[in-house]
N, C-alpha and C. Protein backbone atom coordinates (compact mmCIF):
# COMPACT_ATOMS: atom_id res chain seq x y z
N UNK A 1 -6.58 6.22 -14.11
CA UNK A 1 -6.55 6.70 -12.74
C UNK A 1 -5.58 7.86 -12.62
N UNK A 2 -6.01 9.09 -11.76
CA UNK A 2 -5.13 10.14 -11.89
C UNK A 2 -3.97 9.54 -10.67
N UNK A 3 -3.17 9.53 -11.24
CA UNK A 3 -1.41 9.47 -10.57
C UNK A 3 -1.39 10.32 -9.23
N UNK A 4 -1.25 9.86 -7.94
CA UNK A 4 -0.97 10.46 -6.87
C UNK A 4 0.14 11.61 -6.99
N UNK A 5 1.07 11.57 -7.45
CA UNK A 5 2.06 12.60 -7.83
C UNK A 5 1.58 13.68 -8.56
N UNK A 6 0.23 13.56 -9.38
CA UNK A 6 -0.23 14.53 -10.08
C UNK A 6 -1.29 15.34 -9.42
N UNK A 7 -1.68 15.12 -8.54
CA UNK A 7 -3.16 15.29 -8.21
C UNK A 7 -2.84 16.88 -7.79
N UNK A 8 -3.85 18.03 -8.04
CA UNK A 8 -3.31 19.49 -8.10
C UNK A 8 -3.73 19.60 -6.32
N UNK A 9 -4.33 18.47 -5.48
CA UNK A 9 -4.88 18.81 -4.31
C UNK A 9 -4.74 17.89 -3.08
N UNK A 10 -4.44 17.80 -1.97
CA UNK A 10 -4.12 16.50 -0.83
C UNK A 10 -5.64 16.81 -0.15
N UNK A 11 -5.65 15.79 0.93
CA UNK A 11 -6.71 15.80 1.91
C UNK A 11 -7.92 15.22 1.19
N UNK A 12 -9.14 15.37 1.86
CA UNK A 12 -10.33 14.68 1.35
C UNK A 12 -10.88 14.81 0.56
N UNK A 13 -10.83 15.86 -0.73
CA UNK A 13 -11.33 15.87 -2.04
C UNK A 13 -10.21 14.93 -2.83
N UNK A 14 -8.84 15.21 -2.82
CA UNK A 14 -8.15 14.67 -3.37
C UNK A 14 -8.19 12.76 -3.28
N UNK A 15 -8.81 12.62 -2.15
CA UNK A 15 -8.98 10.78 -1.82
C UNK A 15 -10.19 10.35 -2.75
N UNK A 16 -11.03 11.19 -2.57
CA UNK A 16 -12.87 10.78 -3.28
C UNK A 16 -12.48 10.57 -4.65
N UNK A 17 -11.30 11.58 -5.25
CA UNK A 17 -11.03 11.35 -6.41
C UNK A 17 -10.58 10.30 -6.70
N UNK A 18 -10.12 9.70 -5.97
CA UNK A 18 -8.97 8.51 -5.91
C UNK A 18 -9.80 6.89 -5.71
N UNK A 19 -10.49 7.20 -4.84
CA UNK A 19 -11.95 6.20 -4.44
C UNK A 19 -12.89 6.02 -5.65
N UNK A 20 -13.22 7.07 -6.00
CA UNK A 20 -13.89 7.01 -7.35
C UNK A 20 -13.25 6.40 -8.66
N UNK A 21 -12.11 6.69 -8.89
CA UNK A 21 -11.39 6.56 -9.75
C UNK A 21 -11.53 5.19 -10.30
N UNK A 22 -10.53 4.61 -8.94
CA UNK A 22 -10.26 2.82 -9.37
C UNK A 22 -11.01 2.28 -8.59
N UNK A 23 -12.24 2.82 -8.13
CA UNK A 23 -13.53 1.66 -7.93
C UNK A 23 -12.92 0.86 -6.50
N UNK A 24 -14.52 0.28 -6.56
CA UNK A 24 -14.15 -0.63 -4.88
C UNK A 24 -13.29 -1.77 -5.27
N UNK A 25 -13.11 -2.46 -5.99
CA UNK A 25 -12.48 -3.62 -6.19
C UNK A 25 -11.01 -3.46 -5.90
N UNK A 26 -10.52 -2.31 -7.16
CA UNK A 26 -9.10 -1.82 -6.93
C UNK A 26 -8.71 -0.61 -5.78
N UNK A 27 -9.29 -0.35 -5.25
CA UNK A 27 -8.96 0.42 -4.00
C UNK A 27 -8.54 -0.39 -2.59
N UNK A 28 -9.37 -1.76 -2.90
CA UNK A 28 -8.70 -2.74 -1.64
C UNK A 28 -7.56 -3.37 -2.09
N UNK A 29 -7.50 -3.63 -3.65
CA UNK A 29 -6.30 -4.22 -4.20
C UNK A 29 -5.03 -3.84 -3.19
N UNK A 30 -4.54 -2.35 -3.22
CA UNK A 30 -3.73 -2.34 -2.67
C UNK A 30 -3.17 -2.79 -1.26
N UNK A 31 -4.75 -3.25 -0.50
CA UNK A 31 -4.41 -3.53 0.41
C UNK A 31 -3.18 -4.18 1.29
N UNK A 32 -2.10 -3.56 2.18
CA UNK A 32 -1.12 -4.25 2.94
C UNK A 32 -0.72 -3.00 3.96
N UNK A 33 -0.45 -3.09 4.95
CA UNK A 33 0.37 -2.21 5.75
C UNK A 33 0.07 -0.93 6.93
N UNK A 34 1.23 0.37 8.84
CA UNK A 34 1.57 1.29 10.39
C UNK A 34 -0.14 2.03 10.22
N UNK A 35 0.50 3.01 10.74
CA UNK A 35 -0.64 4.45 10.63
C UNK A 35 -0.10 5.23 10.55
N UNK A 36 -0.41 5.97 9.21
CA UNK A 36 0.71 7.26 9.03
C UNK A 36 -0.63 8.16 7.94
N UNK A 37 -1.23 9.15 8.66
CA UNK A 37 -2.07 9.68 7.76
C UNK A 37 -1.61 11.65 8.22
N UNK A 38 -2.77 12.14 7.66
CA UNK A 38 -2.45 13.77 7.43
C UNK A 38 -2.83 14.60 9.24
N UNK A 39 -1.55 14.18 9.16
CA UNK A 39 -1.39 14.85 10.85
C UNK A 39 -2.14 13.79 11.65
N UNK A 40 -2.64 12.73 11.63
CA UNK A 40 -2.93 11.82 12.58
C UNK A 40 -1.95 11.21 13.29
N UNK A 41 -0.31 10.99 12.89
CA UNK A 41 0.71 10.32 13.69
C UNK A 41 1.98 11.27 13.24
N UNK A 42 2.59 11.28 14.31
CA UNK A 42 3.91 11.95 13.50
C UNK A 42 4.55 11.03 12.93
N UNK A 43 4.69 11.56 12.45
CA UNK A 43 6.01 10.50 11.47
C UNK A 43 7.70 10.45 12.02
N UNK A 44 8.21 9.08 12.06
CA UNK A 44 9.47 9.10 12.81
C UNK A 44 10.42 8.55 11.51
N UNK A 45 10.21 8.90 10.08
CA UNK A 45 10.43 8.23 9.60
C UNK A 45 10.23 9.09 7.81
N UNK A 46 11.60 8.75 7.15
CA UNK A 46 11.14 9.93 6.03
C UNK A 46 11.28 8.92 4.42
N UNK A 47 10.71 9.24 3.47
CA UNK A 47 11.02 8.13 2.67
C UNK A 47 11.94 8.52 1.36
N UNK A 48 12.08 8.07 0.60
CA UNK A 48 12.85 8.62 -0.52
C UNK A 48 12.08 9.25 -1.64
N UNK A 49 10.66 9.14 -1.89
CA UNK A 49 9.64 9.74 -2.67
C UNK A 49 10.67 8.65 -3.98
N UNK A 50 11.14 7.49 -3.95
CA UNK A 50 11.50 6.88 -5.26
C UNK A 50 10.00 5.44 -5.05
N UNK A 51 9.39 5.04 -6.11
CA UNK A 51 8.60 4.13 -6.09
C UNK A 51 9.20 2.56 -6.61
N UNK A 52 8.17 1.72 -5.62
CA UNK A 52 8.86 0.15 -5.67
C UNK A 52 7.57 -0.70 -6.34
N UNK A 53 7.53 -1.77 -6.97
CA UNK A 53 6.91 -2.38 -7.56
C UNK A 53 6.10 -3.88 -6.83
N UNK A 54 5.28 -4.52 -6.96
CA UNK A 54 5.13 -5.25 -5.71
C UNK A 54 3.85 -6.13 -6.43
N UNK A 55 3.80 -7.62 -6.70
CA UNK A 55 2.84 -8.38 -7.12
C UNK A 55 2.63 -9.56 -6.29
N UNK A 56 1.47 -9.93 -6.44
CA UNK A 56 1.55 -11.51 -5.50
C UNK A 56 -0.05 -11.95 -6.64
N UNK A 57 -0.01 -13.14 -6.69
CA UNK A 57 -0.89 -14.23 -7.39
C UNK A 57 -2.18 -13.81 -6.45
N UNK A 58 -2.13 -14.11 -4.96
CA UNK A 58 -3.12 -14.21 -4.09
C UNK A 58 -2.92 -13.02 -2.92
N UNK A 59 -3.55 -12.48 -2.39
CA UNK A 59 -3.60 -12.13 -0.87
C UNK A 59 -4.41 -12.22 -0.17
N UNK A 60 -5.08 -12.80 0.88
CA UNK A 60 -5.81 -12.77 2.01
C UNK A 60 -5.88 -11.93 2.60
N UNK A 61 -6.09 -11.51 3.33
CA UNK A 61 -6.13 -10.16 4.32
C UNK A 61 -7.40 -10.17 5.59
N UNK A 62 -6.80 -10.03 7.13
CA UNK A 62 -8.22 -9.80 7.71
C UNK A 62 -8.02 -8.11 8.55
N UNK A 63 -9.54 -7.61 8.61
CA UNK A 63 -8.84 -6.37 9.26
C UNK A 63 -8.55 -5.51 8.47
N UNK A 64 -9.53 -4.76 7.55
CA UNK A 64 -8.62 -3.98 6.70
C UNK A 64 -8.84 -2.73 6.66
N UNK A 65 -8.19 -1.17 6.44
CA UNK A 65 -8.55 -0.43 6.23
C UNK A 65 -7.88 0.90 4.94
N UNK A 66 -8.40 1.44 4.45
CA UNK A 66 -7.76 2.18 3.54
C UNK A 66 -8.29 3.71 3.84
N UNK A 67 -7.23 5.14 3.52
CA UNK A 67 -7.63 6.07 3.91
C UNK A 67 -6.53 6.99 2.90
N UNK A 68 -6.80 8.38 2.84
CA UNK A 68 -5.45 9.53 2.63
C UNK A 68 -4.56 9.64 3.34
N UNK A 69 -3.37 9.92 3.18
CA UNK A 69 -2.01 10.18 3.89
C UNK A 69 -1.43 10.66 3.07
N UNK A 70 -0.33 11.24 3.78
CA UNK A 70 0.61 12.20 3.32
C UNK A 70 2.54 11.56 3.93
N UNK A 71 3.53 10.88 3.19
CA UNK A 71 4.39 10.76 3.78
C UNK A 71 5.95 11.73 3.37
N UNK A 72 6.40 11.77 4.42
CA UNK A 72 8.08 12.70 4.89
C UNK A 72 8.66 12.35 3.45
N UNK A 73 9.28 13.17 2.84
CA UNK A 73 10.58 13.13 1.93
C UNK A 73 11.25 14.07 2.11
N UNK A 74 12.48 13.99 2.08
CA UNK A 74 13.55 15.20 1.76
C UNK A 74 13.88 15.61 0.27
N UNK A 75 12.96 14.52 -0.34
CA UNK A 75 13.17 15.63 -2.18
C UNK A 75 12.35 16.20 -2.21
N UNK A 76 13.00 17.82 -2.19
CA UNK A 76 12.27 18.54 -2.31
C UNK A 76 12.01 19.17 -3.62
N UNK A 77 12.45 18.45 -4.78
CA UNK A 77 12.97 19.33 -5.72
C UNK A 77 11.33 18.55 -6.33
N UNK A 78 10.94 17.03 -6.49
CA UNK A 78 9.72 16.57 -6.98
C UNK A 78 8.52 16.85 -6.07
N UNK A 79 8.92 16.99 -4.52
CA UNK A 79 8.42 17.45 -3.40
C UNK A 79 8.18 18.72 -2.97
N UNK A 80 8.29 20.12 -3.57
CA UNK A 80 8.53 21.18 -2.64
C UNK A 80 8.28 21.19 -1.20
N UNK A 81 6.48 20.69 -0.84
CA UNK A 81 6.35 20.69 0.55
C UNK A 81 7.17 19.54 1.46
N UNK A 82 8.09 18.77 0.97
CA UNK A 82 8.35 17.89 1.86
C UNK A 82 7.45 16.48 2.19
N UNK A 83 6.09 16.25 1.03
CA UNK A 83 5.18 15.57 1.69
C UNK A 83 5.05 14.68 0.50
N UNK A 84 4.93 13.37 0.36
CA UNK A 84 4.47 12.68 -0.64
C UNK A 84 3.33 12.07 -0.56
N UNK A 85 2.25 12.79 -1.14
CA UNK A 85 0.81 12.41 -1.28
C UNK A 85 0.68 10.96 -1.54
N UNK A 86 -0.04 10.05 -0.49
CA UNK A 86 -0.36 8.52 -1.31
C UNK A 86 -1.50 7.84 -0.59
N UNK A 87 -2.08 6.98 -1.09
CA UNK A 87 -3.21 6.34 -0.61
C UNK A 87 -2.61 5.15 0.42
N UNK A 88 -3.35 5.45 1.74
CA UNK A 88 -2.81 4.28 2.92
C UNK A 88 -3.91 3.31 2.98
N UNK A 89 -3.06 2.18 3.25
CA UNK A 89 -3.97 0.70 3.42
C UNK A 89 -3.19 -0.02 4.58
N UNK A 90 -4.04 -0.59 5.11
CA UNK A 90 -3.86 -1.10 6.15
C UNK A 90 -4.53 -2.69 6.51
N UNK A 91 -3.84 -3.38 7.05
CA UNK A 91 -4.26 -5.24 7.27
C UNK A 91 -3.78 -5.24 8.52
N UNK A 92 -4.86 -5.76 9.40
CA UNK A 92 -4.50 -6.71 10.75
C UNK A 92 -2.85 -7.62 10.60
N UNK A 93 -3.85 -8.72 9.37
CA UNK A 93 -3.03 -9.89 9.01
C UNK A 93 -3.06 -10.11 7.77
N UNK A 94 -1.75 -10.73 6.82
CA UNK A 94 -2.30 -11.23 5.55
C UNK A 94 -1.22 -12.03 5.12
N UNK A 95 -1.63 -13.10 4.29
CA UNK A 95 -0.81 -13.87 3.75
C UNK A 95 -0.81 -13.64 2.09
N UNK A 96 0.42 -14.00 1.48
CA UNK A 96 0.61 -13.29 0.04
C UNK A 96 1.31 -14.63 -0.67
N UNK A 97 0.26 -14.93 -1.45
CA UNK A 97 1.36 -16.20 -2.43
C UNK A 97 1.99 -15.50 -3.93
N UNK A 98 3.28 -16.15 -4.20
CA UNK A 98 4.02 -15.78 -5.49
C UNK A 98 4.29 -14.18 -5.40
N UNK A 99 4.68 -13.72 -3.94
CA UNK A 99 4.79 -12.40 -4.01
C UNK A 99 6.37 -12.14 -4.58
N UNK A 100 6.42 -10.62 -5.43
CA UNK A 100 7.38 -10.29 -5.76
C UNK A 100 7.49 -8.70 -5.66
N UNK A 101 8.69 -8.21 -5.31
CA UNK A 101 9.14 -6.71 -5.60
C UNK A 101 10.23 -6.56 -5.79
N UNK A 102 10.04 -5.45 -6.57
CA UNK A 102 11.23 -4.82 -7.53
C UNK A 102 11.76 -3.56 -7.04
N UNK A 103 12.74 -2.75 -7.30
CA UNK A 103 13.31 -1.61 -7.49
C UNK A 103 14.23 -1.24 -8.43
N UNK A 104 14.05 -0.47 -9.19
CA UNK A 104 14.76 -0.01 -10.46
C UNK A 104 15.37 1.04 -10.22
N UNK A 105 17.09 1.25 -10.26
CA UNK A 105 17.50 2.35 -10.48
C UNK A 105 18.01 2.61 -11.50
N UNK A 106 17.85 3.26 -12.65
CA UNK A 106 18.96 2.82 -13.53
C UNK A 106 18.76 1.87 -14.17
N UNK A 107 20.40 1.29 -14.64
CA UNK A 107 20.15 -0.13 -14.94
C UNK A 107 20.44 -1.50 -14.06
N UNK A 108 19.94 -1.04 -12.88
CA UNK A 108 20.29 -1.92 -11.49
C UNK A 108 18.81 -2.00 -11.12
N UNK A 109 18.39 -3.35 -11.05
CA UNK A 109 17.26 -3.76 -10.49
C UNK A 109 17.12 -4.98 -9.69
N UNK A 110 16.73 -4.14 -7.68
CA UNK A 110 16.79 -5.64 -7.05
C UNK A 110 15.40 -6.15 -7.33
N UNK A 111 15.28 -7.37 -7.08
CA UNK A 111 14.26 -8.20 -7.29
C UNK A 111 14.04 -8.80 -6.10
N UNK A 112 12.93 -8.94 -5.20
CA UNK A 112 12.65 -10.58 -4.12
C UNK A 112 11.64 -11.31 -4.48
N UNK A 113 12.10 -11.87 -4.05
CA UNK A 113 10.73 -13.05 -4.87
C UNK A 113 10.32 -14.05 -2.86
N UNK A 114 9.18 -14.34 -3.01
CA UNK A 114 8.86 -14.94 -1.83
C UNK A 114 7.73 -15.73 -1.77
N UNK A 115 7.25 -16.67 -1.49
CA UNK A 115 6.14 -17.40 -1.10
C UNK A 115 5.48 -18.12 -2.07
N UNK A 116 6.75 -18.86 -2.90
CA UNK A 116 5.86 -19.49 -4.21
C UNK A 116 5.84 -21.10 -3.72
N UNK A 117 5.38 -21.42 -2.53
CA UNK A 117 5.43 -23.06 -2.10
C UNK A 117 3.86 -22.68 -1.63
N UNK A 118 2.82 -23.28 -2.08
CA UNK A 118 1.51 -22.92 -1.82
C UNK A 118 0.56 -23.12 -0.64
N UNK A 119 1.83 -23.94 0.66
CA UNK A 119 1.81 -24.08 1.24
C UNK A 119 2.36 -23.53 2.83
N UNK A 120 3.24 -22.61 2.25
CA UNK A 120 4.00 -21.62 2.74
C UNK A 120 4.28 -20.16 2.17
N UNK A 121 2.82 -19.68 2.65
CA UNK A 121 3.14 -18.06 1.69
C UNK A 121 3.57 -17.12 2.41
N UNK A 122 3.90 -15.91 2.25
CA UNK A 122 3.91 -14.73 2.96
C UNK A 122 3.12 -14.54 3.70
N UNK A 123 3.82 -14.32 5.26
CA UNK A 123 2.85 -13.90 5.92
C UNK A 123 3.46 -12.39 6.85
N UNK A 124 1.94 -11.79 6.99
CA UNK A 124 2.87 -10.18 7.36
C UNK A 124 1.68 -9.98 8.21
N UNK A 125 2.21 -9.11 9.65
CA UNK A 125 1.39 -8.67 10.60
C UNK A 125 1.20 -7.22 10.88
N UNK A 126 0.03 -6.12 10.94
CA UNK A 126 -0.09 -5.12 11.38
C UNK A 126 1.10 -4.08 10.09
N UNK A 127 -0.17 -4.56 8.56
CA UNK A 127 0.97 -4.31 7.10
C UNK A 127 0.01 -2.87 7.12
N UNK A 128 1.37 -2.19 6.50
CA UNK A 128 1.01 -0.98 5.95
C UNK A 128 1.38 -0.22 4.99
N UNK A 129 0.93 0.07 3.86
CA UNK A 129 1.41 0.75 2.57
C UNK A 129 1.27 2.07 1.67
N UNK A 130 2.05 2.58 1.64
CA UNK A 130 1.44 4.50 1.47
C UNK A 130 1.84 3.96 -0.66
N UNK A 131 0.79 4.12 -1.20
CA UNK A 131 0.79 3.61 -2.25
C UNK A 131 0.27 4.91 -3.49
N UNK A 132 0.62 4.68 -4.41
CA UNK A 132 0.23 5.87 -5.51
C UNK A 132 -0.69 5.11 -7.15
N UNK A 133 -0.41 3.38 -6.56
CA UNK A 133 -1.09 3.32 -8.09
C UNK A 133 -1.62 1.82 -7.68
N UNK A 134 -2.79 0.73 -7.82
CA UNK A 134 -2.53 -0.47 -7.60
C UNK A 134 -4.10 -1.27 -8.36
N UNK A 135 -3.95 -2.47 -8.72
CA UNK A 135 -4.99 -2.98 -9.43
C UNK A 135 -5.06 -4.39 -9.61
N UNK A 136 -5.93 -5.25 -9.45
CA UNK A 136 -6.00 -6.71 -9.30
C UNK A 136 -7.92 -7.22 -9.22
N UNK A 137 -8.12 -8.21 -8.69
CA UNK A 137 -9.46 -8.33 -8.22
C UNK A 137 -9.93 -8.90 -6.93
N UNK A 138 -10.95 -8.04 -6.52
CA UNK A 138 -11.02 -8.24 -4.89
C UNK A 138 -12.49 -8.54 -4.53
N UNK A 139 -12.54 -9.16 -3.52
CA UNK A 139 -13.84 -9.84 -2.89
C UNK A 139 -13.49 -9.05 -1.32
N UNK A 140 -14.56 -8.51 -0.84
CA UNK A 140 -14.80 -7.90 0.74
C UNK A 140 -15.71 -8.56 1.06
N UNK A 141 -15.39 -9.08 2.34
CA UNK A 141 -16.81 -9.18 3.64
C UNK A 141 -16.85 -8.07 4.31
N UNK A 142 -18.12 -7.75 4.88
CA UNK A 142 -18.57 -6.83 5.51
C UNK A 142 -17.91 -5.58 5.32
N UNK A 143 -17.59 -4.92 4.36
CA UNK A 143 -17.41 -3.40 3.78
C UNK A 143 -18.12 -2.57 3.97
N UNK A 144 -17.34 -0.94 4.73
CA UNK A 144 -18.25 0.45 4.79
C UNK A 144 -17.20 0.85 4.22
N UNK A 145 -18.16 1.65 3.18
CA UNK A 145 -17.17 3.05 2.62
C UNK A 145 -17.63 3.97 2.82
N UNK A 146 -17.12 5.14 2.84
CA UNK A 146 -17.66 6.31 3.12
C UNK A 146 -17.60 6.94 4.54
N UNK A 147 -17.04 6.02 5.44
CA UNK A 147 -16.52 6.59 6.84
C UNK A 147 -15.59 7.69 7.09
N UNK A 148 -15.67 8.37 8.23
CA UNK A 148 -14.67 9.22 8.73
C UNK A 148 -13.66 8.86 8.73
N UNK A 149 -12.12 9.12 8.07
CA UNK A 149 -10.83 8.32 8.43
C UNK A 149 -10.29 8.20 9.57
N UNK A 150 -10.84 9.19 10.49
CA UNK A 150 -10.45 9.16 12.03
C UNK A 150 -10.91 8.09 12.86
N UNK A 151 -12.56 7.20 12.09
CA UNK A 151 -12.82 6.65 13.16
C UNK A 151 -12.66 4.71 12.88
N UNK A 152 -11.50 4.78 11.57
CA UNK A 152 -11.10 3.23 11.54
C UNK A 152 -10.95 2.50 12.68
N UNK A 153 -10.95 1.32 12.32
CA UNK A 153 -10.51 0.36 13.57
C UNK A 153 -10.47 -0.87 13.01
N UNK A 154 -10.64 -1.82 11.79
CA UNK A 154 -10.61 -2.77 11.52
C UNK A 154 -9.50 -3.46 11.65
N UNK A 155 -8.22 -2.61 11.33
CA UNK A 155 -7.09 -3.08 11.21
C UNK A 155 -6.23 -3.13 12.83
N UNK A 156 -6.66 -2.52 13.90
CA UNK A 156 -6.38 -2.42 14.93
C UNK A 156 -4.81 -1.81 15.27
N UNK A 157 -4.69 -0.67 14.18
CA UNK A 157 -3.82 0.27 14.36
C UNK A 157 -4.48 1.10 15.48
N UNK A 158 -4.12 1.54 15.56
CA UNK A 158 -4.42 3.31 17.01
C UNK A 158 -4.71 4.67 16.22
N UNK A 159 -4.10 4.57 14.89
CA UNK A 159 -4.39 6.18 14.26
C UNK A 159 -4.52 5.81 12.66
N UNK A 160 -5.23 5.97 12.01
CA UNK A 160 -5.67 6.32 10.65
C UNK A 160 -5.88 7.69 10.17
N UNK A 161 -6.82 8.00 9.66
CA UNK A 161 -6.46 9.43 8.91
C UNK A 161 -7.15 10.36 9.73
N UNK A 162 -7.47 11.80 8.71
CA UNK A 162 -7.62 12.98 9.26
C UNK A 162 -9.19 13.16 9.72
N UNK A 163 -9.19 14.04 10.37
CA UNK A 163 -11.12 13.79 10.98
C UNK A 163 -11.65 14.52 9.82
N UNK A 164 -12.53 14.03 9.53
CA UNK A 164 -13.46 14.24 8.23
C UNK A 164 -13.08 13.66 6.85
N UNK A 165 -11.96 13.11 6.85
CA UNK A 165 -11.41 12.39 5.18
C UNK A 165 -12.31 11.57 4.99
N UNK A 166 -12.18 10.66 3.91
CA UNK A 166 -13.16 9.67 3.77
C UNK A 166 -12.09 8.71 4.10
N UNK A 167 -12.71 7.13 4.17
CA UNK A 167 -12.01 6.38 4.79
C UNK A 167 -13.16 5.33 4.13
N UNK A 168 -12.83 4.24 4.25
CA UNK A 168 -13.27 2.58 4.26
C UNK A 168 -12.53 1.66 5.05
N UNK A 169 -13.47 0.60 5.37
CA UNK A 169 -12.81 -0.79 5.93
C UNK A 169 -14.05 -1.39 5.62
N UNK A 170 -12.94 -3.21 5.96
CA UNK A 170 -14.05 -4.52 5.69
C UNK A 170 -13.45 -5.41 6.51
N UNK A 171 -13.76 -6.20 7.20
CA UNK A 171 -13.67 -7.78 7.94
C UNK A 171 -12.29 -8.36 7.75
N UNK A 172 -12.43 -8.13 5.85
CA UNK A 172 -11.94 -9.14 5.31
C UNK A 172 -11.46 -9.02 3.66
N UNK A 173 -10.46 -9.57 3.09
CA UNK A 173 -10.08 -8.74 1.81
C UNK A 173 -9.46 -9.89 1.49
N UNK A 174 -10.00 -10.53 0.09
CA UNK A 174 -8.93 -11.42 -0.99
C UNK A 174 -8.86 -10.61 -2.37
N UNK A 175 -7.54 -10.55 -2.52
CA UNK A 175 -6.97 -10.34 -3.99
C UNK A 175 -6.45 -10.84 -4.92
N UNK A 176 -6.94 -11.25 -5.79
CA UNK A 176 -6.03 -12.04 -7.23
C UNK A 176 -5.59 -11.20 -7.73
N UNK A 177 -3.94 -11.63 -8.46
CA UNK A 177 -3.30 -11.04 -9.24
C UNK A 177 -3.16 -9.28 -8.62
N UNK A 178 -2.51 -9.58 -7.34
CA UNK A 178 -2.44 -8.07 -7.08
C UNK A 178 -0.93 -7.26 -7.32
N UNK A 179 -1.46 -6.08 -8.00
CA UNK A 179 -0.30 -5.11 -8.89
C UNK A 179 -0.26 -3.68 -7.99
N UNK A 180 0.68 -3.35 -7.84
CA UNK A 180 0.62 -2.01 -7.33
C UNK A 180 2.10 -1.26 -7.28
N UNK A 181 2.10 -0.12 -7.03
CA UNK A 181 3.27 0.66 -7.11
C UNK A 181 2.99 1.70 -5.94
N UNK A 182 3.99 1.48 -4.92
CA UNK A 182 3.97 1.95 -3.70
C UNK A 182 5.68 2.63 -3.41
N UNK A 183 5.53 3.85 -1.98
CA UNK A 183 6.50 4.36 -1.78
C UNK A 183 7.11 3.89 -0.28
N UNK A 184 5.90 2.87 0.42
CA UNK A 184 6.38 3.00 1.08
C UNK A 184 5.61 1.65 1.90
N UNK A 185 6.51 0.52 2.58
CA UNK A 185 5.83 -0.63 3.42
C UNK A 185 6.27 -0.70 5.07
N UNK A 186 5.52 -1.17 5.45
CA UNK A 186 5.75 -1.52 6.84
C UNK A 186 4.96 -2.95 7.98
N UNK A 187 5.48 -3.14 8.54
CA UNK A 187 4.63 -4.50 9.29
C UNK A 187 5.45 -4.83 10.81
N UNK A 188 4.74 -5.16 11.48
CA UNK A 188 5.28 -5.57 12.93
C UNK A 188 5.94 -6.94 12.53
N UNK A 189 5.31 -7.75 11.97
CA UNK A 189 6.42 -8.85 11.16
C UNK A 189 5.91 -9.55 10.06
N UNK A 190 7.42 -9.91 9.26
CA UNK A 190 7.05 -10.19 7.73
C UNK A 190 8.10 -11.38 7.58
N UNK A 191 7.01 -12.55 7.42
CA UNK A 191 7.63 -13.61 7.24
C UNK A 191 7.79 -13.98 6.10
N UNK A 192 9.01 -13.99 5.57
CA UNK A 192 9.25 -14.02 3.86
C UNK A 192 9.91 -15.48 3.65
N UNK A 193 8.87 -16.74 3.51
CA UNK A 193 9.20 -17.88 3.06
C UNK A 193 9.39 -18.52 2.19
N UNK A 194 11.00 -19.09 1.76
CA UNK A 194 11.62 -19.51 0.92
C UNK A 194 11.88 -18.19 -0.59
N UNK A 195 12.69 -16.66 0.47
CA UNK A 195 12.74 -15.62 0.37
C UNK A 195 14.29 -16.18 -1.03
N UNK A 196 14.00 -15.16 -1.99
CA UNK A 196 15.39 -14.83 -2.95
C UNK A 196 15.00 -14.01 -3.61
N UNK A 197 16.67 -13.53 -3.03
CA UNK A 197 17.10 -11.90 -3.54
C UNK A 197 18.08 -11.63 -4.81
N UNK A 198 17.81 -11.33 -5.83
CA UNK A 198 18.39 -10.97 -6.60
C UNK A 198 19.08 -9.31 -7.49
N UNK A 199 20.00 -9.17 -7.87
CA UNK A 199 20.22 -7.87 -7.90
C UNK A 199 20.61 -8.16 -9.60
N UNK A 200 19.79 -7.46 -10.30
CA UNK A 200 20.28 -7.68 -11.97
C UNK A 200 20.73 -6.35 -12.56
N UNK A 201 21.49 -6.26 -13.30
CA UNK A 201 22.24 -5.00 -14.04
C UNK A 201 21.92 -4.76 -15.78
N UNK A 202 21.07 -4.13 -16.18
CA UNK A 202 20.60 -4.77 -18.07
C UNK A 202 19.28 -5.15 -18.26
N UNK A 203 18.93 -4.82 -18.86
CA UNK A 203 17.26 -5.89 -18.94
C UNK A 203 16.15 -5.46 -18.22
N UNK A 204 15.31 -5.96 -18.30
CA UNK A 204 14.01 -5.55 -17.47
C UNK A 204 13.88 -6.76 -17.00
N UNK A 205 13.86 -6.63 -15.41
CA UNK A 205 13.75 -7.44 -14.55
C UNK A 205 13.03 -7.14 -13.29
N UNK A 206 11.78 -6.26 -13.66
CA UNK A 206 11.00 -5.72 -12.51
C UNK A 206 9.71 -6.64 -12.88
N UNK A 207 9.15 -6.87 -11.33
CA UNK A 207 7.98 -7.71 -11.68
C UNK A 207 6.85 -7.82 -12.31
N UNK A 208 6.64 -6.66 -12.86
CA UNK A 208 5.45 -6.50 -14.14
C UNK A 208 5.72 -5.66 -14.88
């Protein structure tokens, strides 16, 4: 899959590439997470253009949608324009078992770990994720691909992407074994049950 950081182009050729790439299965994989696409919302909000790591055994998901976006950085030095190209996904609702994420700086890596009681998983509302890489296996109900990104609504955000991008949504989204590498999450709320945080110094201690 060509690397979001690499891609020589943003906007709607640059997504088809991306759609095409890792197929319908792994394109919902990433599924989780506002509305932040290419001039569809301003952005109140800038990110570090550093990437975080993020697995869960299971995810559910209802409400889903995925599209192009573009998010705020101030490195400009990996950034010139200020913009970090990434693929947005979006969930109503979703619950996440054996979820984990990482961040590596260095040789400092936090770790959380959350929702490994199978009875109490992660649960996150109105999730959103500006993502650059992600892969697992996925089952959709009622899936369109190939829509306008302007005219989402599954996820019952207010703004998705640019008028004419391509865009998809479905009903409904389960993922096994979902992997991904993202810059950026968000949710109206994220219930992280029987949540631990760890901070390790040495070693590889990122979740995949």
């Amino acid at each position: 899959m060509e690397d979001a950081q690499s891609a020589p182009a943003y906007g709607r050729t640059n997504w088809r590439r991306f759609a095409v790439a890792v197929g319908v299965p792994a394109v919902v994989a990433g599924g989780l997470v506002l509305a932040l696409a290419e001039g569809a919302l301003a952005a109140n909000f800038t990110v570090s253009g550093k990437q975080f790591k993020l697995s869960a055994d299971r995810l559910v998901g209802n409400g889903f949608t995925q599209y192009s976006g573009e998010l705020p950085t101030n490195d400009k030095e990996n950034y010139p324009g200020g913009k970090v190209p990434a693929a947005m996904s979006g969930i109503n609702t979703a619950d996440l078992w054996n979820l984990c994420q990482s961040v590596a700086v260095g040789p400092v890596t936090l770790r959380i770990e959350a929702g490994g009681d199978q009875d109490n998983p992660v649960h996150a509302e109105d999730l959103l994720i500006g993502m650059s890489s992600l892969g697992g296996n996925a089952t959709f109900k009622d899936i369109q691909i190939g829509l306008d990104g302007s005219t989402l609504d599954a996820d019952g955000a207010s703004s998705h992407g640019a008028p004419l991008s391509f865009g998809q949504q479905a009903k409904s989204v389960e993922i096994l074994k979902l992997r991904q590498e993202a810059y950026y999450t968000s949710a109206s709320t994220f219930v992280l049950n029987g949540m631990s945080l760890k901070l390790h110094i040495g070693g590889s201690h990122e979740c995949y």
